[in-house]
PDB file of N, CA and C in Angstrom:
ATOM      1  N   UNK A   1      -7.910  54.248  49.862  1.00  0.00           N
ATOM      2  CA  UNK A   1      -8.544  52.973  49.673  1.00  0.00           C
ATOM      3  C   UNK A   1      -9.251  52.906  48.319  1.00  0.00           C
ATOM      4  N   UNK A   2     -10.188  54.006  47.862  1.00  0.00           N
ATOM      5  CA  UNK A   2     -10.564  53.782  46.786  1.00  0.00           C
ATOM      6  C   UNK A   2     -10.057  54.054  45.276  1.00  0.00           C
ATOM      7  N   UNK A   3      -8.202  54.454  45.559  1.00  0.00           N
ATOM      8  CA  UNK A   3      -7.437  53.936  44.889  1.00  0.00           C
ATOM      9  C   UNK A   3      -7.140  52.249  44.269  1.00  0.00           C
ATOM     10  N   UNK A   4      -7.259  51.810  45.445  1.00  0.00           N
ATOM     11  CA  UNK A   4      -6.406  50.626  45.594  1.00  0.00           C
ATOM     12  C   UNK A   4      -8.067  49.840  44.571  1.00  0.00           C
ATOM     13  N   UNK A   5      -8.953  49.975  45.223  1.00  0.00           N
ATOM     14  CA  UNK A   5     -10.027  49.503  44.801  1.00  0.00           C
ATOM     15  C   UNK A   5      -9.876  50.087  42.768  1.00  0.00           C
ATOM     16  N   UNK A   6      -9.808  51.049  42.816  1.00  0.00           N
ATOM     17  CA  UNK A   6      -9.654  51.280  41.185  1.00  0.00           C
ATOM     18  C   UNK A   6      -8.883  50.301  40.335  1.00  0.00           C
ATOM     19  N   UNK A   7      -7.348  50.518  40.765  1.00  0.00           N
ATOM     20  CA  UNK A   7      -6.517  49.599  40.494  1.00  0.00           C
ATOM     21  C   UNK A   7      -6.914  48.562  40.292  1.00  0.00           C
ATOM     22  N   UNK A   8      -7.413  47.733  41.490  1.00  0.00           N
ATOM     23  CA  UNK A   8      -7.895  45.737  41.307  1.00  0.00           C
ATOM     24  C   UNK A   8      -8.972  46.345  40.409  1.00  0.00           C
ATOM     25  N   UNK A   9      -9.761  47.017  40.447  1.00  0.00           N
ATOM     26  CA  UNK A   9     -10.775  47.051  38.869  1.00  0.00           C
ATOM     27  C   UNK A   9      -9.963  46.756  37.558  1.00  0.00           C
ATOM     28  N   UNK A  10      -8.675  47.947  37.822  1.00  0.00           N
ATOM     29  CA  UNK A  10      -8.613  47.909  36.230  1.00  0.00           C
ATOM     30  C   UNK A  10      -7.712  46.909  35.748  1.00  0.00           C
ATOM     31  N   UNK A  11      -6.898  46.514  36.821  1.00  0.00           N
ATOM     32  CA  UNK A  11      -6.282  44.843  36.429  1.00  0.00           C
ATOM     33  C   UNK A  11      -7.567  44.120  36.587  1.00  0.00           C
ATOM     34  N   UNK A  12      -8.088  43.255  36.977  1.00  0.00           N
ATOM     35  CA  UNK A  12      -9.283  42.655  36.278  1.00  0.00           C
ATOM     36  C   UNK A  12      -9.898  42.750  35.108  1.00  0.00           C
ATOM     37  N   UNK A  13     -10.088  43.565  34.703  1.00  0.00           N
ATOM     38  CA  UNK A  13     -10.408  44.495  33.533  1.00  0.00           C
ATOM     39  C   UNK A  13      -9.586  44.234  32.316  1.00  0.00           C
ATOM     40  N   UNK A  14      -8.481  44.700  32.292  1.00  0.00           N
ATOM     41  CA  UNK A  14      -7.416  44.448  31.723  1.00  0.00           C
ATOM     42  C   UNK A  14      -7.033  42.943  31.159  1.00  0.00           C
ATOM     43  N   UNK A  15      -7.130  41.936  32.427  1.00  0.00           N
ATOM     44  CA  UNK A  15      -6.890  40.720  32.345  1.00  0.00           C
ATOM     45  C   UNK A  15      -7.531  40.105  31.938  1.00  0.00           C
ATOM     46  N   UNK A  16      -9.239  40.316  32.250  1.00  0.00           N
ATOM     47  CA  UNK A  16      -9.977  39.614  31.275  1.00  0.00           C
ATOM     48  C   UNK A  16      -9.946  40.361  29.567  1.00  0.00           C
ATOM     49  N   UNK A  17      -9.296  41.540  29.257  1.00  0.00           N
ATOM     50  CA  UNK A  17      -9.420  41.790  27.815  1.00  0.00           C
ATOM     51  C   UNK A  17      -8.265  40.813  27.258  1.00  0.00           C
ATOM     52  N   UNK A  18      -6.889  40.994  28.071  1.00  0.00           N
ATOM     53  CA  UNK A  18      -5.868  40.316  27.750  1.00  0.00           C
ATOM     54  C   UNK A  18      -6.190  38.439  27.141  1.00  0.00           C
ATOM     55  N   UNK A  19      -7.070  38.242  27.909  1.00  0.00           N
ATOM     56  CA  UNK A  19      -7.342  36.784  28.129  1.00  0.00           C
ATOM     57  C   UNK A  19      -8.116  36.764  26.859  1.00  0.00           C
ATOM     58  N   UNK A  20      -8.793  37.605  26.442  1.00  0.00           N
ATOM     59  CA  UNK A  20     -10.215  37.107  25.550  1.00  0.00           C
ATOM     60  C   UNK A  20      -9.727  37.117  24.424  1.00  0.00           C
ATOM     61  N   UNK A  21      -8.370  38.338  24.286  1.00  0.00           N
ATOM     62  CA  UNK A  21      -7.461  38.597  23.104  1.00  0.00           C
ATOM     63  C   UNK A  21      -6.835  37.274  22.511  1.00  0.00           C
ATOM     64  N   UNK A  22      -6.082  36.977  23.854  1.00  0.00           N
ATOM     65  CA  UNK A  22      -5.524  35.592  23.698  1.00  0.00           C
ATOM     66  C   UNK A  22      -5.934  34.397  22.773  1.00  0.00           C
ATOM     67  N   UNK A  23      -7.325  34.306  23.431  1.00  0.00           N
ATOM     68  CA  UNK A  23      -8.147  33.296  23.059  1.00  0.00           C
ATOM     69  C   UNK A  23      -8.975  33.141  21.691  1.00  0.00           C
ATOM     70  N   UNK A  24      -8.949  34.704  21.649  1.00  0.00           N
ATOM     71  CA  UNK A  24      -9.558  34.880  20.236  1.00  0.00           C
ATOM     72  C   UNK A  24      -8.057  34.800  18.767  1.00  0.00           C
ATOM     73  N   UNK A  25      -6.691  34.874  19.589  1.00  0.00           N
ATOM     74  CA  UNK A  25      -5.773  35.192  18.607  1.00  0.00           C
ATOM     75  C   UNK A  25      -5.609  33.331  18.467  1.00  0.00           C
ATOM     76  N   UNK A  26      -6.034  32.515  18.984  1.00  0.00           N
ATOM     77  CA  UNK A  26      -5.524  31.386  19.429  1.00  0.00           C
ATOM     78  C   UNK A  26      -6.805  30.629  18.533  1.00  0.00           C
ATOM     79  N   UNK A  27      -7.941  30.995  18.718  1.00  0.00           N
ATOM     80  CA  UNK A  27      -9.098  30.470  17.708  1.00  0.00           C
ATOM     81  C   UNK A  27      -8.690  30.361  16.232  1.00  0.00           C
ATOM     82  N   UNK A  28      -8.406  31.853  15.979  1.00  0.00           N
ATOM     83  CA  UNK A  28      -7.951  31.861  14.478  1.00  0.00           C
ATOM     84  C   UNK A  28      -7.003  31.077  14.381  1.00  0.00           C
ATOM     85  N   UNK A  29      -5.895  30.835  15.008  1.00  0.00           N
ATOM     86  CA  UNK A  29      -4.604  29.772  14.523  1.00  0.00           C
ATOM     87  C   UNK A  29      -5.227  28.524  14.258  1.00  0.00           C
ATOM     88  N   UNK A  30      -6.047  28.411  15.632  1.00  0.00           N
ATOM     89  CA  UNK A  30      -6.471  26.711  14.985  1.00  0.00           C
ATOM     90  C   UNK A  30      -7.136  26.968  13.761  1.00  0.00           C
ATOM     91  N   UNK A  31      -8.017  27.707  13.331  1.00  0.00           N
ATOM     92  CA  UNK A  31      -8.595  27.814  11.970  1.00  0.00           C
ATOM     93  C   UNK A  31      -7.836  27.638  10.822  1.00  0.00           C
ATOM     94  N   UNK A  32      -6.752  28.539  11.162  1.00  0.00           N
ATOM     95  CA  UNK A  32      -6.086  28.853   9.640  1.00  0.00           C
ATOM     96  C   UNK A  32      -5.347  27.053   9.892  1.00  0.00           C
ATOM     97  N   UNK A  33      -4.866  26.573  10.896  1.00  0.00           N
ATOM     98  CA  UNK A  33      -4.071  24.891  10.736  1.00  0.00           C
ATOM     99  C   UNK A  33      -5.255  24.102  10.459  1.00  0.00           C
ATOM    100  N   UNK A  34      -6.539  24.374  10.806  1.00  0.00           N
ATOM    101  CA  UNK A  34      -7.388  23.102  10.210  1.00  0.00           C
ATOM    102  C   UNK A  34      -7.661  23.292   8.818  1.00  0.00           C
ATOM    103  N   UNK A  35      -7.473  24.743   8.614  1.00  0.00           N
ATOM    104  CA  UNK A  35      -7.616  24.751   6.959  1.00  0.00           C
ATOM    105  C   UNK A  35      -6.739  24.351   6.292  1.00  0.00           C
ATOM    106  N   UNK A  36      -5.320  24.789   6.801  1.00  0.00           N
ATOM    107  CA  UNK A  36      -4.400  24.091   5.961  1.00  0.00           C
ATOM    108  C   UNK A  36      -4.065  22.350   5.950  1.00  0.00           C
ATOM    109  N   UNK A  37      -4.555  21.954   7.287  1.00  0.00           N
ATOM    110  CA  UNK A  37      -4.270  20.780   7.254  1.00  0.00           C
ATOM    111  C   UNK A  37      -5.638  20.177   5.924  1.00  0.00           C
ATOM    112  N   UNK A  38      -6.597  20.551   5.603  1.00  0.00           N
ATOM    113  CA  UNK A  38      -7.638  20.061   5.412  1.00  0.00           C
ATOM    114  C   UNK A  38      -7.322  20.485   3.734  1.00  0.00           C
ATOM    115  N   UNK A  39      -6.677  21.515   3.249  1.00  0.00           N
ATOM    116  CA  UNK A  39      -6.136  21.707   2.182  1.00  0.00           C
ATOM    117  C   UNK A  39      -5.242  20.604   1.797  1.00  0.00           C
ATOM    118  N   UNK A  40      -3.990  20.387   2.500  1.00  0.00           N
ATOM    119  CA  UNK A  40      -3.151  19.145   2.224  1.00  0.00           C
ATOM    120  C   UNK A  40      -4.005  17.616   2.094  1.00  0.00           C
ATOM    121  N   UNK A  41      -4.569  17.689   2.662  1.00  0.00           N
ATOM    122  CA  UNK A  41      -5.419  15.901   2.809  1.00  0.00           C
ATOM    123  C   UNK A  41      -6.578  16.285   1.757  1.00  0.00           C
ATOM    124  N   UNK A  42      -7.038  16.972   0.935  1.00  0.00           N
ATOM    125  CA  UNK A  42      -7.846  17.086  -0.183  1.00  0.00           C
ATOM    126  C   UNK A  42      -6.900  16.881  -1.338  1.00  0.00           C
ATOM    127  N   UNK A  43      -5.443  17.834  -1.291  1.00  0.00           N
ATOM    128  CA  UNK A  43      -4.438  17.481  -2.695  1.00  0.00           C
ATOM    129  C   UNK A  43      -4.178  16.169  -2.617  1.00  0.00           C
ATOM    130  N   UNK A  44      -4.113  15.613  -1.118  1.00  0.00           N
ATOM    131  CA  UNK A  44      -3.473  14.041  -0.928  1.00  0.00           C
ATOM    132  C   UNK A  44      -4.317  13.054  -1.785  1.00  0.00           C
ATOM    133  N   UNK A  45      -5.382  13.181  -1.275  1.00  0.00           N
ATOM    134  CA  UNK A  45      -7.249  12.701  -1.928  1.00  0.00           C
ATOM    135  C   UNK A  45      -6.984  12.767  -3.431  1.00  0.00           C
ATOM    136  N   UNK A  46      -7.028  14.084  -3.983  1.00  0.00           N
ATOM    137  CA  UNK A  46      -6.977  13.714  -5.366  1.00  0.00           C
ATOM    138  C   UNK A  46      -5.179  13.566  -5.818  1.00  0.00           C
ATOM    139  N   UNK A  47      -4.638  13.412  -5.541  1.00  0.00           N
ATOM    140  CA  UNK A  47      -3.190  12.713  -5.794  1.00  0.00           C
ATOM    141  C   UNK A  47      -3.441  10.893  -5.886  1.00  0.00           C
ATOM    142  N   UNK A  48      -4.091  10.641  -4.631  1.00  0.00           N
ATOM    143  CA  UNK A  48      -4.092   9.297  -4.603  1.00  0.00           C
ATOM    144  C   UNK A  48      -5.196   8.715  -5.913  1.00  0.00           C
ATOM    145  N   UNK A  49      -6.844   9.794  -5.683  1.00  0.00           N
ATOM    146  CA  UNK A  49      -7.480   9.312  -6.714  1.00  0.00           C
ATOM    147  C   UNK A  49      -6.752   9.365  -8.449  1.00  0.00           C
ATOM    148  N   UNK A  50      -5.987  10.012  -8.619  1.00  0.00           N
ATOM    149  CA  UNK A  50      -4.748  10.005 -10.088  1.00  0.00           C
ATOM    150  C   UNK A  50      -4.365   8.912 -10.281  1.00  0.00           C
ATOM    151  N   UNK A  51      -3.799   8.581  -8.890  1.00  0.00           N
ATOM    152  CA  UNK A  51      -3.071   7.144  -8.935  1.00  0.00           C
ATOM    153  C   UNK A  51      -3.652   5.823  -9.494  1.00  0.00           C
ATOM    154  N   UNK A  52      -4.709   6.168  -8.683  1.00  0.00           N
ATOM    155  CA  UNK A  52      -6.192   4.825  -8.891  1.00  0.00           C
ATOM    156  C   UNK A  52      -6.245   4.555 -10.338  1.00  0.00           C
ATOM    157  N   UNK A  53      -6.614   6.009 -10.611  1.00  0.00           N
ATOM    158  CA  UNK A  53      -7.329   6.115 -12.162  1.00  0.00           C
ATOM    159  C   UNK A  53      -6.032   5.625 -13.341  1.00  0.00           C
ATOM    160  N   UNK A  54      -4.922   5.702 -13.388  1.00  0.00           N
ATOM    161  CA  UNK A  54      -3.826   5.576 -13.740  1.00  0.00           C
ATOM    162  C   UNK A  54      -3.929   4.158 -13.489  1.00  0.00           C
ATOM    163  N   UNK A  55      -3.917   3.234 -12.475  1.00  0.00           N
ATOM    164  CA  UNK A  55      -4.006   2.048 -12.347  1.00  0.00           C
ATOM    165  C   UNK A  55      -4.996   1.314 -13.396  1.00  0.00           C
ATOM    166  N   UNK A  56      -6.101   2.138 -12.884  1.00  0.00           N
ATOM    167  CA  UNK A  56      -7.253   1.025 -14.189  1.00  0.00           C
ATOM    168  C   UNK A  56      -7.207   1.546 -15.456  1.00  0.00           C
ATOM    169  N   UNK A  57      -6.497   2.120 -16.092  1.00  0.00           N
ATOM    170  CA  UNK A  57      -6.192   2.374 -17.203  1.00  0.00           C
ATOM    171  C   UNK A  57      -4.966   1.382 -17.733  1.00  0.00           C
ATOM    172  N   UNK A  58      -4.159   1.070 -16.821  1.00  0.00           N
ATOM    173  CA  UNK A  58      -3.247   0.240 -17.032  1.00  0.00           C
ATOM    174  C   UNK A  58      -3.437  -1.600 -17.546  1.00  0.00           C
ATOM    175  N   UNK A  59      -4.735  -1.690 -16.207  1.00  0.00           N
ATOM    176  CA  UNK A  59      -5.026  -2.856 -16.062  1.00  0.00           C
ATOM    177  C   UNK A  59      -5.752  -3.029 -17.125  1.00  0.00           C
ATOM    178  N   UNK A  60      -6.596  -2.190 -17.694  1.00  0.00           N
ATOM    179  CA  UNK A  60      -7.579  -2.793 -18.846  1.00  0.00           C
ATOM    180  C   UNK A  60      -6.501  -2.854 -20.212  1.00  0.00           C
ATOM    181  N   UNK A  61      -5.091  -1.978 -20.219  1.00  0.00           N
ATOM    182  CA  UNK A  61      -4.251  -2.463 -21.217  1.00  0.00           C
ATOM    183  C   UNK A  61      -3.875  -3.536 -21.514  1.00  0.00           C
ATOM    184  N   UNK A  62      -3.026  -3.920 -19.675  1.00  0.00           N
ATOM    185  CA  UNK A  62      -2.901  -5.323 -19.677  1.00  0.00           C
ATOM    186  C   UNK A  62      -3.805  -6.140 -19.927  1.00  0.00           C
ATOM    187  N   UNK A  63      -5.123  -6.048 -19.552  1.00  0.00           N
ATOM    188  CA  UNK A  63      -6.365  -6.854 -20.134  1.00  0.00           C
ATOM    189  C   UNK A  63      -6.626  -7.140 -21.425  1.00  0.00           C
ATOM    190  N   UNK A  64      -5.984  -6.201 -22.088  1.00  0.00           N
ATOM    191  CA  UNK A  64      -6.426  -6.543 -23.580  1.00  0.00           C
ATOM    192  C   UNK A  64      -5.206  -6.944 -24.009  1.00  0.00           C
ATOM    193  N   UNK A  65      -3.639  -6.821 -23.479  1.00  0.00           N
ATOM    194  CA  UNK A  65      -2.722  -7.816 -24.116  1.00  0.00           C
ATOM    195  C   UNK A  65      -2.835  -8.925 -23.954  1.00  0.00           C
ATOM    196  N   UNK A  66      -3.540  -9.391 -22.524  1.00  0.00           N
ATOM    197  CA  UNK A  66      -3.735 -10.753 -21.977  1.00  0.00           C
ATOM    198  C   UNK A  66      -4.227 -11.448 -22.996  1.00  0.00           C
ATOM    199  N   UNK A  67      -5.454 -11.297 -23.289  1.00  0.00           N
ATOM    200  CA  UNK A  67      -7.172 -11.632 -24.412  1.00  0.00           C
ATOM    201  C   UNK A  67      -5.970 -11.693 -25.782  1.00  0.00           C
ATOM    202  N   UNK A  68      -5.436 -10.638 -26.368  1.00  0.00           N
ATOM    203  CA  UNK A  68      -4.669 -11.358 -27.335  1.00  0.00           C
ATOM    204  C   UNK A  68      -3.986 -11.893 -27.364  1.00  0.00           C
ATOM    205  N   UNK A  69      -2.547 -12.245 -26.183  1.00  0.00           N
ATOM    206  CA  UNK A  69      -2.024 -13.637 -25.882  1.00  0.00           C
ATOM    207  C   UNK A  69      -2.762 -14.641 -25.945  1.00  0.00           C
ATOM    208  N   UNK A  70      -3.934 -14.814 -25.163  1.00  0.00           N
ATOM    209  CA  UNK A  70      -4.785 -15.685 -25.322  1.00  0.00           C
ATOM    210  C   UNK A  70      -4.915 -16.148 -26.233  1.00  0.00           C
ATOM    211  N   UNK A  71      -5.963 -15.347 -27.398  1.00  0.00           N
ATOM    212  CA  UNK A  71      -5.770 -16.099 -28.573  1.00  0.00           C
ATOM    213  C   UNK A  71      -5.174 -16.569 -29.489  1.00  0.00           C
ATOM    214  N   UNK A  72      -3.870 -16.007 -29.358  1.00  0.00           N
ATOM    215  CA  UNK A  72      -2.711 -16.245 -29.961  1.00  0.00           C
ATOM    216  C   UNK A  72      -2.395 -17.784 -29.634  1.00  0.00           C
ATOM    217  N   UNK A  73      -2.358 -17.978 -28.430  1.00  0.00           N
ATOM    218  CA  UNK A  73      -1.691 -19.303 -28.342  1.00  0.00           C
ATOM    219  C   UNK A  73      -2.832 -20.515 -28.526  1.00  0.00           C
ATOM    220  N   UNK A  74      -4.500 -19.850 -28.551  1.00  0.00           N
ATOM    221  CA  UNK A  74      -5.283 -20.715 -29.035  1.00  0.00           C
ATOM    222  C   UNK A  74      -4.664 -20.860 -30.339  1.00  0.00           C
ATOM    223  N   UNK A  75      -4.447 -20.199 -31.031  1.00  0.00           N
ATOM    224  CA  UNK A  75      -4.116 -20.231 -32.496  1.00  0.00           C
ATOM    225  C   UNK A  75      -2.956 -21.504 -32.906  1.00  0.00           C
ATOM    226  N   UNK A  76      -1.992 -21.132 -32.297  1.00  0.00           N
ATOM    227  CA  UNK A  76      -0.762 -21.498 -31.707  1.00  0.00           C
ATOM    228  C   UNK A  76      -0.909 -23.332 -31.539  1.00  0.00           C
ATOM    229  N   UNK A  77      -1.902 -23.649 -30.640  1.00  0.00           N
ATOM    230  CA  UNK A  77      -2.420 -24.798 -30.295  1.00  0.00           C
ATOM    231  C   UNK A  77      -2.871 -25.584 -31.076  1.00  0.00           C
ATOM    232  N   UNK A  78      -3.448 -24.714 -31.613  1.00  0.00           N
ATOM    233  CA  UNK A  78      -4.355 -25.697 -32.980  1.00  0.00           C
ATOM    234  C   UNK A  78      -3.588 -25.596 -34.380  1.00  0.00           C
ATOM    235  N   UNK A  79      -2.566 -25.230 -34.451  1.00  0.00           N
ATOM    236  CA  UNK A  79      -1.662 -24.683 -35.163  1.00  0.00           C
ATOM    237  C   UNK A  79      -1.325 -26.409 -35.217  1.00  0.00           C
ATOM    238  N   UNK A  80      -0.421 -26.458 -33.512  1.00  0.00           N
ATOM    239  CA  UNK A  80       0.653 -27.736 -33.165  1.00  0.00           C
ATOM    240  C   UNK A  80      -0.379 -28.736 -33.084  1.00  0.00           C
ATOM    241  N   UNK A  81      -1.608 -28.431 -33.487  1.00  0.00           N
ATOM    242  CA  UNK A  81      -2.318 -29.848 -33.206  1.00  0.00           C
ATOM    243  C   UNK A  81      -1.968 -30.544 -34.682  1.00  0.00           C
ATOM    244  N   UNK A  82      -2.637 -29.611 -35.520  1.00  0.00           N
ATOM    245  CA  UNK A  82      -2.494 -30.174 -36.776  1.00  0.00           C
ATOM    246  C   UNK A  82      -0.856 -30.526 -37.462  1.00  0.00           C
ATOM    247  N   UNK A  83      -0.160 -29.663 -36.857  1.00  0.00           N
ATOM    248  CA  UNK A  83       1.221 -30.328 -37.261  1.00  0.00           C
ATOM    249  C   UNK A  83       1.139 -31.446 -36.510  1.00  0.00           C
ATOM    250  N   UNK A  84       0.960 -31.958 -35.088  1.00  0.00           N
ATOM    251  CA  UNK A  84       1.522 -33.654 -34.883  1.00  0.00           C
ATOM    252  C   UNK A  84       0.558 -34.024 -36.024  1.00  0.00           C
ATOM    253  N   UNK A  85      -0.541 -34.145 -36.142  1.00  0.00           N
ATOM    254  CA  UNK A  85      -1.553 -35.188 -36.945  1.00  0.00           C
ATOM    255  C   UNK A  85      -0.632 -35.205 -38.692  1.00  0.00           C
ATOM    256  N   UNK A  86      -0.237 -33.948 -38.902  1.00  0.00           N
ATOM    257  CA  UNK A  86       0.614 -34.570 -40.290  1.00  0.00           C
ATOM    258  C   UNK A  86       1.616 -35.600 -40.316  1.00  0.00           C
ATOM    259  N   UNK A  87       2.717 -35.186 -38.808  1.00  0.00           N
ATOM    260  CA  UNK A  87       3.592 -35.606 -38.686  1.00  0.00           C
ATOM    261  C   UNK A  87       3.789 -37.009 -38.216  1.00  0.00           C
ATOM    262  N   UNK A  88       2.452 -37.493 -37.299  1.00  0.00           N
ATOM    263  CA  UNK A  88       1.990 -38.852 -37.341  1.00  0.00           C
ATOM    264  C   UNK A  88       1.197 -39.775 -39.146  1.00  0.00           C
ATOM    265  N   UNK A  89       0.849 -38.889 -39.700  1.00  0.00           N
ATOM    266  CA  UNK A  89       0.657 -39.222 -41.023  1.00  0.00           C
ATOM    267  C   UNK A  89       1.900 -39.803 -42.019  1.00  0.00           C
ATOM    268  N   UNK A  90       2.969 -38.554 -41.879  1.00  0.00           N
ATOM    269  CA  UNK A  90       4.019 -38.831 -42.383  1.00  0.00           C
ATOM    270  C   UNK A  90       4.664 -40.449 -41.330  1.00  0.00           C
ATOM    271  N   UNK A  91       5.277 -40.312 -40.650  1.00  0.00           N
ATOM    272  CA  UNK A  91       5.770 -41.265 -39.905  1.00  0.00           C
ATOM    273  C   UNK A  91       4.568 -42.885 -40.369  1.00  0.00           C
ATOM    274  N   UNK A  92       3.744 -42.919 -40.759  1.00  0.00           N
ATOM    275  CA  UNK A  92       3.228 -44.162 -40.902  1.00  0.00           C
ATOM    276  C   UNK A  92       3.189 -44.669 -42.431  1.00  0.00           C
TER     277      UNK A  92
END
């Protein structure tokens, strides 16, 4: 009998080391995937912030071709103003 009794000790025993092993080999995995996941979504982060920054660099280009179209065709305007006023001069 106090065989049998040893035995259920040392499976118990056993099973809870087995189990704790488990659990502890199973902790680290999630660790090392939240790190890696948390690695990927930081390169993502600054990938996207590149993008951004790349954008408003763009836009203030276009901003400043705009502003000189702009004045260009102010120019442009007052250019064709004064040609009709000759061209109504001439014609009379």
């Amino acid at each position: 009998m106090e065989i049998t009794i040893l035995i259920s000790i040392a499976t118990a025993v056993s099973g809870i080391l087995l189990g704790w092993l488990g659990r502890t080999r199973s902790i680290r995995q999630d660790a090392a995937k939240d790190a890696e996941a948390g690695a990927t979504l930081q390169t993502d982060v600054e990938y996207i912030k590149r993008g951004v920054d790349d954008i408003r660099v763009d836009m203030r280009i276009q901003s400043q071709r705009v502003d000189g179209i702009s004045e260009r065709v102010t120019r442009v305007e007052e250019s064709t103003k004064q040609a009709h006023k000759r061209i109504d001069r001439l014609e009379e």
